[in-house]
N, C-alpha and C. Protein backbone atom coordinates (compact mmCIF):
# COMPACT_ATOMS: atom_id res chain seq x y z
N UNK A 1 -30.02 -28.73 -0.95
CA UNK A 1 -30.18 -28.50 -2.38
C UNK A 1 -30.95 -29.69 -2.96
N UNK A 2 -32.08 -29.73 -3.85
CA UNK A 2 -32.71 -30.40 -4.38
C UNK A 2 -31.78 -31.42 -5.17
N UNK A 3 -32.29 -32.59 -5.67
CA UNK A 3 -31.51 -33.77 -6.61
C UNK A 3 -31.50 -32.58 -8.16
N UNK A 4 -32.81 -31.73 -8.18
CA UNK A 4 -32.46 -31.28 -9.66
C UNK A 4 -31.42 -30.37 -9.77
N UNK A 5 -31.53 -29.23 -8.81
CA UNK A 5 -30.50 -28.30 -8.67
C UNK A 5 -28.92 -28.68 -8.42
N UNK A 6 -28.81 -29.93 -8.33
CA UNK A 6 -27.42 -30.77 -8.20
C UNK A 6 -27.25 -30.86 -9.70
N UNK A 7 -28.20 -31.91 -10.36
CA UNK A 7 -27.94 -32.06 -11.73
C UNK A 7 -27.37 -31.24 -12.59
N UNK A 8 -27.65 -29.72 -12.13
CA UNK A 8 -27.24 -28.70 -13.01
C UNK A 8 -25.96 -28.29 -12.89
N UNK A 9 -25.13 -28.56 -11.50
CA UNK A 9 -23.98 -27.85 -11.15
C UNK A 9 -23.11 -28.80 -12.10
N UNK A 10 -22.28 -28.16 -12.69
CA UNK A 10 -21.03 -28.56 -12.72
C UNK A 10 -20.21 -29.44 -12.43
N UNK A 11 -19.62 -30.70 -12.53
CA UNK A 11 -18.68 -31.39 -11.48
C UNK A 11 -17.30 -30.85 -11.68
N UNK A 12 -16.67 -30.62 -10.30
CA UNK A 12 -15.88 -30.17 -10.02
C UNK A 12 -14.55 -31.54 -9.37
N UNK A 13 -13.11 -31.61 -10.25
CA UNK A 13 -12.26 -32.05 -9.39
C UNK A 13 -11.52 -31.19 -8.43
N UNK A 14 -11.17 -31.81 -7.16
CA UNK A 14 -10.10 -31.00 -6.48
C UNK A 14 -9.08 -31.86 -6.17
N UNK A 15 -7.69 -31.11 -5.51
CA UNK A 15 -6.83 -31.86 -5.02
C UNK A 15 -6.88 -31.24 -3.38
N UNK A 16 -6.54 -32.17 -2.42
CA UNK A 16 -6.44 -32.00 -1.17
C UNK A 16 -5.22 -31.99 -0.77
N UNK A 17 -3.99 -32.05 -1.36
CA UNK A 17 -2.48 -32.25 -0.63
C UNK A 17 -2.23 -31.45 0.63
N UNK A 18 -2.00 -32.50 1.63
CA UNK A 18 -1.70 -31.59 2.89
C UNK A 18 -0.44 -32.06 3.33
N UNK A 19 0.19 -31.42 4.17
CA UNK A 19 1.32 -31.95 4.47
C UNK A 19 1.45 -31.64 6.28
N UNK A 20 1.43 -32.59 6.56
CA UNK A 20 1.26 -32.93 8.32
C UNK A 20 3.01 -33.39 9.13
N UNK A 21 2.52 -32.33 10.04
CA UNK A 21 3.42 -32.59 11.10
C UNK A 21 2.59 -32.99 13.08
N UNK A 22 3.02 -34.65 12.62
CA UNK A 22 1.86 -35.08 13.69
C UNK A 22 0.61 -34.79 13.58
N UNK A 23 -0.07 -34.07 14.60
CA UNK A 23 -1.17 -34.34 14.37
C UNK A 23 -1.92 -32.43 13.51
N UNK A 24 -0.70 -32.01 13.13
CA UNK A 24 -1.00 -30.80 13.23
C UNK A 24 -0.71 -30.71 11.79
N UNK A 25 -1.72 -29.67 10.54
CA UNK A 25 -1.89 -29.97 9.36
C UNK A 25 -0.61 -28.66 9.00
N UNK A 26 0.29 -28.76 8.47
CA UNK A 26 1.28 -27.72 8.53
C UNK A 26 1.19 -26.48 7.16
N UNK A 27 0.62 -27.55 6.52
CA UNK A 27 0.66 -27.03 4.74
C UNK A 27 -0.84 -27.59 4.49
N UNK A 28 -1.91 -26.60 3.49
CA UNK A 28 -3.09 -27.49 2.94
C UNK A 28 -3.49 -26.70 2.63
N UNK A 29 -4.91 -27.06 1.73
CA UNK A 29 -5.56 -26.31 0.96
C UNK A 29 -6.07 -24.62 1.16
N UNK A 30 -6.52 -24.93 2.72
CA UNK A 30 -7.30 -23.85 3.48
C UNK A 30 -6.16 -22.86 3.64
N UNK A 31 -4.79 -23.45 3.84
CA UNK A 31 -3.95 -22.33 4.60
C UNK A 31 -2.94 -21.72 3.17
N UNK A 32 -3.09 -22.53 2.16
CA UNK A 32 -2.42 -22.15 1.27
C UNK A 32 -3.20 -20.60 0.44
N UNK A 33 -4.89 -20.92 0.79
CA UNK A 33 -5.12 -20.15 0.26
C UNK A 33 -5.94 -19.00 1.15
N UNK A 34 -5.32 -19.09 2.35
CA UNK A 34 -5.21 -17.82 3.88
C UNK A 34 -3.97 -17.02 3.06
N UNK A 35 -2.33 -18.18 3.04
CA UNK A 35 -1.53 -17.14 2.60
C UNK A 35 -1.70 -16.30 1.22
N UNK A 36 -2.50 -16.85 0.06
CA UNK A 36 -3.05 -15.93 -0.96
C UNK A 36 -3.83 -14.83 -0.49
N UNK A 37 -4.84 -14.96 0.60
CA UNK A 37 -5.61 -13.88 0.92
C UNK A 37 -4.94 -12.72 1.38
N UNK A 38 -3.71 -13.75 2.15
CA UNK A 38 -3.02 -12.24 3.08
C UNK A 38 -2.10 -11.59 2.05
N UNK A 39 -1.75 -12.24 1.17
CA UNK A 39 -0.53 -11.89 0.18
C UNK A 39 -1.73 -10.67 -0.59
N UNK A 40 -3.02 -10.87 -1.12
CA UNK A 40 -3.59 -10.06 -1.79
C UNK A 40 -4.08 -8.95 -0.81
N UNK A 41 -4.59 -9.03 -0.20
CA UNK A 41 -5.44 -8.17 1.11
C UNK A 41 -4.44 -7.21 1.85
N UNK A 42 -2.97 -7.73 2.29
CA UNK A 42 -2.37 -6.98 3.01
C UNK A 42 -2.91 -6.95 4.61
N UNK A 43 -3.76 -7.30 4.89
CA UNK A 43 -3.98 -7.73 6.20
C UNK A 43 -4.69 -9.17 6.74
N UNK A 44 -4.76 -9.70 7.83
CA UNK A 44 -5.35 -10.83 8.25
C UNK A 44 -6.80 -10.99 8.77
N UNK A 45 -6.95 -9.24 9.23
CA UNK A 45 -8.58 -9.03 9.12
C UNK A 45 -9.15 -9.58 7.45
N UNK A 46 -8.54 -8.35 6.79
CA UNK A 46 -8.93 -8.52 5.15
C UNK A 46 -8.77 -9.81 4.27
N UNK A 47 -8.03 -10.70 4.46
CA UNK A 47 -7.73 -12.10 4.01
C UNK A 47 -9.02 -13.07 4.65
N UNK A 48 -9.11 -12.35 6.11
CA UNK A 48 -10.31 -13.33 6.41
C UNK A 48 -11.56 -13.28 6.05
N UNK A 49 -11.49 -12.25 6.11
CA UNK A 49 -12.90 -11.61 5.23
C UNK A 49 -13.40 -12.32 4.00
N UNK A 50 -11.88 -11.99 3.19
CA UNK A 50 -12.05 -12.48 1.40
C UNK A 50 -12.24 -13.70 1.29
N UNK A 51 -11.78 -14.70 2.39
CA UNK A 51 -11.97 -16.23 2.11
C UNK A 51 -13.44 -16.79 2.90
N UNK A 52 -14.17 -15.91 3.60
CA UNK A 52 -15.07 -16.24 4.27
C UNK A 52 -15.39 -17.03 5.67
N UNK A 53 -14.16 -16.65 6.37
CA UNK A 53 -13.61 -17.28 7.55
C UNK A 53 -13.60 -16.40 8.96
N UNK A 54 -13.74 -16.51 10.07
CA UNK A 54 -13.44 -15.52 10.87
C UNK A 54 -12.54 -15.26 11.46
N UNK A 55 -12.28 -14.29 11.70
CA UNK A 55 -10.67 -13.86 11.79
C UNK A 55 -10.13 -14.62 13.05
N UNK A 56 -10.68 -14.94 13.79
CA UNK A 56 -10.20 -16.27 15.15
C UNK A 56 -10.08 -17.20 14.28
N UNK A 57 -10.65 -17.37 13.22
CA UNK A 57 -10.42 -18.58 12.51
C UNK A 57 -8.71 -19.10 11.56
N UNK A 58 -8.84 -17.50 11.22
CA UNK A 58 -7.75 -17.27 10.09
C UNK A 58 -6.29 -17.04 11.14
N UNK A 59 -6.52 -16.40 12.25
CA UNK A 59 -5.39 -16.52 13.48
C UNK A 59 -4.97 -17.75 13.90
N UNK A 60 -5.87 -18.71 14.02
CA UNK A 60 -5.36 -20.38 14.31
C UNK A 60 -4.68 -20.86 13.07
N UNK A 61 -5.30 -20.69 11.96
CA UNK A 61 -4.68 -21.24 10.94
C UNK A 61 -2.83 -20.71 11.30
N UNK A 62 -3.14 -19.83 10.86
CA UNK A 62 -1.83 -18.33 10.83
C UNK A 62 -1.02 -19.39 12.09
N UNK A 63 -1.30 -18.94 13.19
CA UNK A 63 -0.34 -19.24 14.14
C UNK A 63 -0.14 -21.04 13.96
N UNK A 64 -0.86 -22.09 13.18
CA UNK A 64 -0.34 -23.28 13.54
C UNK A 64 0.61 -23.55 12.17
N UNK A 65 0.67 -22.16 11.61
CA UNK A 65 1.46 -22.60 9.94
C UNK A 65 3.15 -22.16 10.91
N UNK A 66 2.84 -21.42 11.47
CA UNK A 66 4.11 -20.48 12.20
C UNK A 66 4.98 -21.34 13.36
N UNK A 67 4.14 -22.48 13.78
CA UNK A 67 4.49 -23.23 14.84
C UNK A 67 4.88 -24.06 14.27
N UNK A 68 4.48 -25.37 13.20
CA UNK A 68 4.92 -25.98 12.76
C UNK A 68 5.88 -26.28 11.42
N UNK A 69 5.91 -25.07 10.78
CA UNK A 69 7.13 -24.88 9.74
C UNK A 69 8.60 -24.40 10.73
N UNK A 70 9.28 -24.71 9.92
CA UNK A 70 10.79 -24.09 10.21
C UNK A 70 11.02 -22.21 10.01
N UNK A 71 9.87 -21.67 9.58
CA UNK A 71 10.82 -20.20 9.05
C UNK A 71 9.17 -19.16 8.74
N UNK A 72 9.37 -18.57 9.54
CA UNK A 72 8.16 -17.89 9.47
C UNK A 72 7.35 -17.81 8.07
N UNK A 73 5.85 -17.83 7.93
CA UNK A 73 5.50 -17.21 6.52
C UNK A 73 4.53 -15.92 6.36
N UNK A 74 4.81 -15.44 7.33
CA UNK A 74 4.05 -14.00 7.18
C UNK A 74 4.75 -13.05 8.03
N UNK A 75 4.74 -11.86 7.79
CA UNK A 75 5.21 -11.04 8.94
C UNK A 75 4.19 -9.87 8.91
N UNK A 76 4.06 -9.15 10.31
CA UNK A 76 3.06 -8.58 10.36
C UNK A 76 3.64 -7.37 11.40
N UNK A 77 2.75 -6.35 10.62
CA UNK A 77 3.02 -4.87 11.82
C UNK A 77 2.38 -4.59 12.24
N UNK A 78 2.18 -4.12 13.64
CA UNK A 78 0.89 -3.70 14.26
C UNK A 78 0.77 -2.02 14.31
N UNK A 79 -0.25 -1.83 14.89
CA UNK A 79 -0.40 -0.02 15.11
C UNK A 79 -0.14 0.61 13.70
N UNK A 80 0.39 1.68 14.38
CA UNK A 80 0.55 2.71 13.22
C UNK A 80 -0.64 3.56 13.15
N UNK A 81 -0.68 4.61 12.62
CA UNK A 81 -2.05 5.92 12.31
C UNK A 81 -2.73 5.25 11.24
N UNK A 82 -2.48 3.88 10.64
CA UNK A 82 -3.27 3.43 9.22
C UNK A 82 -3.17 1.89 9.68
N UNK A 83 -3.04 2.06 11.38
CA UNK A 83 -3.28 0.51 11.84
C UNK A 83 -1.91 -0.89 10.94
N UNK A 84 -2.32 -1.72 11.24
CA UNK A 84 -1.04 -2.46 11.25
C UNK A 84 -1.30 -3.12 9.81
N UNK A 85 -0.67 -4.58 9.20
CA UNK A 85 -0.58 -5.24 7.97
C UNK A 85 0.31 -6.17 8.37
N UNK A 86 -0.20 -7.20 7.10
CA UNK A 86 0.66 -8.45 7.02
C UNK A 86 1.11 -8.41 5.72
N UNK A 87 2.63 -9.40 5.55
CA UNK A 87 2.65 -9.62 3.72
C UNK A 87 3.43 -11.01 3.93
N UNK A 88 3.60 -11.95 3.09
CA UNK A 88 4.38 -13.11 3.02
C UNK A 88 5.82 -12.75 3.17
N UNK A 89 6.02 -13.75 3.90
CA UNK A 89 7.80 -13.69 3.60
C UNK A 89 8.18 -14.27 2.67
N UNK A 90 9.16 -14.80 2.28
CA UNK A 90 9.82 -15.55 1.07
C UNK A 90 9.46 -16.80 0.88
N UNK A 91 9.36 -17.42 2.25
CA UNK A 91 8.73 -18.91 2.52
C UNK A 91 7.49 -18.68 2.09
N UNK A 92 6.69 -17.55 2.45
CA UNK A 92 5.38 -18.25 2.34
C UNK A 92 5.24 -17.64 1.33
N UNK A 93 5.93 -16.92 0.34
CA UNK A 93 5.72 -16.84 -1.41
C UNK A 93 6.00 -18.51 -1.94
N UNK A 94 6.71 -18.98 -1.60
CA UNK A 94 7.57 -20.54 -1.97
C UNK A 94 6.36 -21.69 -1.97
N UNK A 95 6.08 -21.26 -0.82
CA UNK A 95 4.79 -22.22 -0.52
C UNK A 95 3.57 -22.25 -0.84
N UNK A 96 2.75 -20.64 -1.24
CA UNK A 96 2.13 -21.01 -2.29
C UNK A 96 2.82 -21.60 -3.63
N UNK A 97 3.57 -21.02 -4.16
CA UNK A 97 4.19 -21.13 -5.58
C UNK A 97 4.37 -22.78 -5.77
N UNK A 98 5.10 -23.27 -4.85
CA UNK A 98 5.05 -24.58 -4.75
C UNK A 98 3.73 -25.59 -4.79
N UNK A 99 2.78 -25.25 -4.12
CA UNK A 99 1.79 -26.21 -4.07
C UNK A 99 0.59 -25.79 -4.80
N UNK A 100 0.95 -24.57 -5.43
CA UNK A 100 -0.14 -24.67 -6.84
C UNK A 100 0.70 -25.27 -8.08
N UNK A 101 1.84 -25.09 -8.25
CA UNK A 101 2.74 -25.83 -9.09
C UNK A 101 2.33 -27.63 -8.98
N UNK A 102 2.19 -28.14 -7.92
CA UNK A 102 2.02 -29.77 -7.50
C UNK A 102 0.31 -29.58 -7.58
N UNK A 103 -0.26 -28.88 -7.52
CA UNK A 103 -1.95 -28.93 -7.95
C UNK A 103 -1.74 -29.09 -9.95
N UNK A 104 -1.11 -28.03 -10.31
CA UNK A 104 -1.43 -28.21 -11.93
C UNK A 104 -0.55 -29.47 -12.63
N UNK A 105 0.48 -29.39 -11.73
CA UNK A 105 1.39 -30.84 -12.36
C UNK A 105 -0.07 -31.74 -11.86
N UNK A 106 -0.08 -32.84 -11.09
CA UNK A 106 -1.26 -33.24 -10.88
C UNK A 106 -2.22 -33.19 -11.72
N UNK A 107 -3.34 -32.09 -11.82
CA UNK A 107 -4.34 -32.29 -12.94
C UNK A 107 -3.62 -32.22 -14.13
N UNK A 108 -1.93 -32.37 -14.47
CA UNK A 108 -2.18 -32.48 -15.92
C UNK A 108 -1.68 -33.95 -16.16
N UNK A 109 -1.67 -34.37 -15.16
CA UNK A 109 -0.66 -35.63 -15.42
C UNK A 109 -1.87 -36.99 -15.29
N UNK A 110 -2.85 -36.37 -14.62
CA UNK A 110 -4.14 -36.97 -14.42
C UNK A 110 -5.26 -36.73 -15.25
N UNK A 111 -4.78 -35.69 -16.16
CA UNK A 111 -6.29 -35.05 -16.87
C UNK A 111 -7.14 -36.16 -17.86
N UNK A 112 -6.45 -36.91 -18.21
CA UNK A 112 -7.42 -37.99 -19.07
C UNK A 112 -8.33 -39.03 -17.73
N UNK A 113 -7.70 -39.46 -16.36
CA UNK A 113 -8.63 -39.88 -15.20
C UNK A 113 -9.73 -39.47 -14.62
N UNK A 114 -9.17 -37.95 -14.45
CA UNK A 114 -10.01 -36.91 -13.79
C UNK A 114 -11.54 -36.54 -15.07
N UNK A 115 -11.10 -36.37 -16.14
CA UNK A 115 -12.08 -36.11 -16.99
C UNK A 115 -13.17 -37.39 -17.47
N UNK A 116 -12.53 -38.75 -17.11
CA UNK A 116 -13.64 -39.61 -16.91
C UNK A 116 -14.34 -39.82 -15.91
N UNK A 117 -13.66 -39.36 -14.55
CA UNK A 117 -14.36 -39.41 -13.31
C UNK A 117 -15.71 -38.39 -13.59
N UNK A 118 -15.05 -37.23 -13.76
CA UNK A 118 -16.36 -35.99 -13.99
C UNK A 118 -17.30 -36.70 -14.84
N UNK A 119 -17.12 -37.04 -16.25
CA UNK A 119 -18.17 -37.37 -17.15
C UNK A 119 -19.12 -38.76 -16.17
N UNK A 120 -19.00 -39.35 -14.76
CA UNK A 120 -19.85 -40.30 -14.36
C UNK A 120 -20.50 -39.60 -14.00
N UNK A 121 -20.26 -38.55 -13.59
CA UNK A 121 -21.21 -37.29 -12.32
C UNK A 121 -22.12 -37.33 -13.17
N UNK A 122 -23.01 -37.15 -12.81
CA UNK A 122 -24.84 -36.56 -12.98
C UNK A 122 -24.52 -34.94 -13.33
């Protein structure tokens, strides 16, 4: 992208909170918002799709959220004449709910920092 076509975008803050078990990322941005995809989509093909990921992609995520939490966060059916689906379990309703809750606490508790950082951006 050109220096001018930068100038024009927007600056954008984000938050990155991840939460690691060893070397393995258990909770984070990417997977918080896999379990939104699957929670909206109803499947893990369709979630991968919506977030722009490939579905080997969205299966690693999936299976290292499943390995390293305590309590499953998705459950999933296979087959069937209308093929199989996924939906959150309770945990993984909690866990989004939770860590968009610690994203908006965050930008509001920061919003006078964050809004001087942006105003340096170009």
């Amino acid at each position: 992208m050109s220096p001018v076509a930068l100038r024009r975008l927007k600056p954008v803050a984000r938050f990155r909170l991840r939460v690691s078990a060893g070397d393995q990322v258990a909770i984070g941005p990417g997977k918080v918002a896999l379990l939104e995809a699957i929670r909206d989509e109803g499947s893990l093909t369709a979630a991968a799709k919506s977030i722009g990921i490939s579905y080997r992609r969205a299966w690693t995520m999936l299976d290292e959220m499943q390995r390293t939490l305590k309590y499953p966060v998705v459950a999933s059916a296979t087959g069937g004449p209308h093929g199989g689906g996924s939906l959150l379990t309770a945990v993984g309703e909690e866990i989004v709910a939770r860590y968009r809750r610690i994203e908006a606490a965050a930008a509001a508790s920061c919003a006078e920092d964050i809004q001087a950082l942006l105003e340096l951006v170009a």
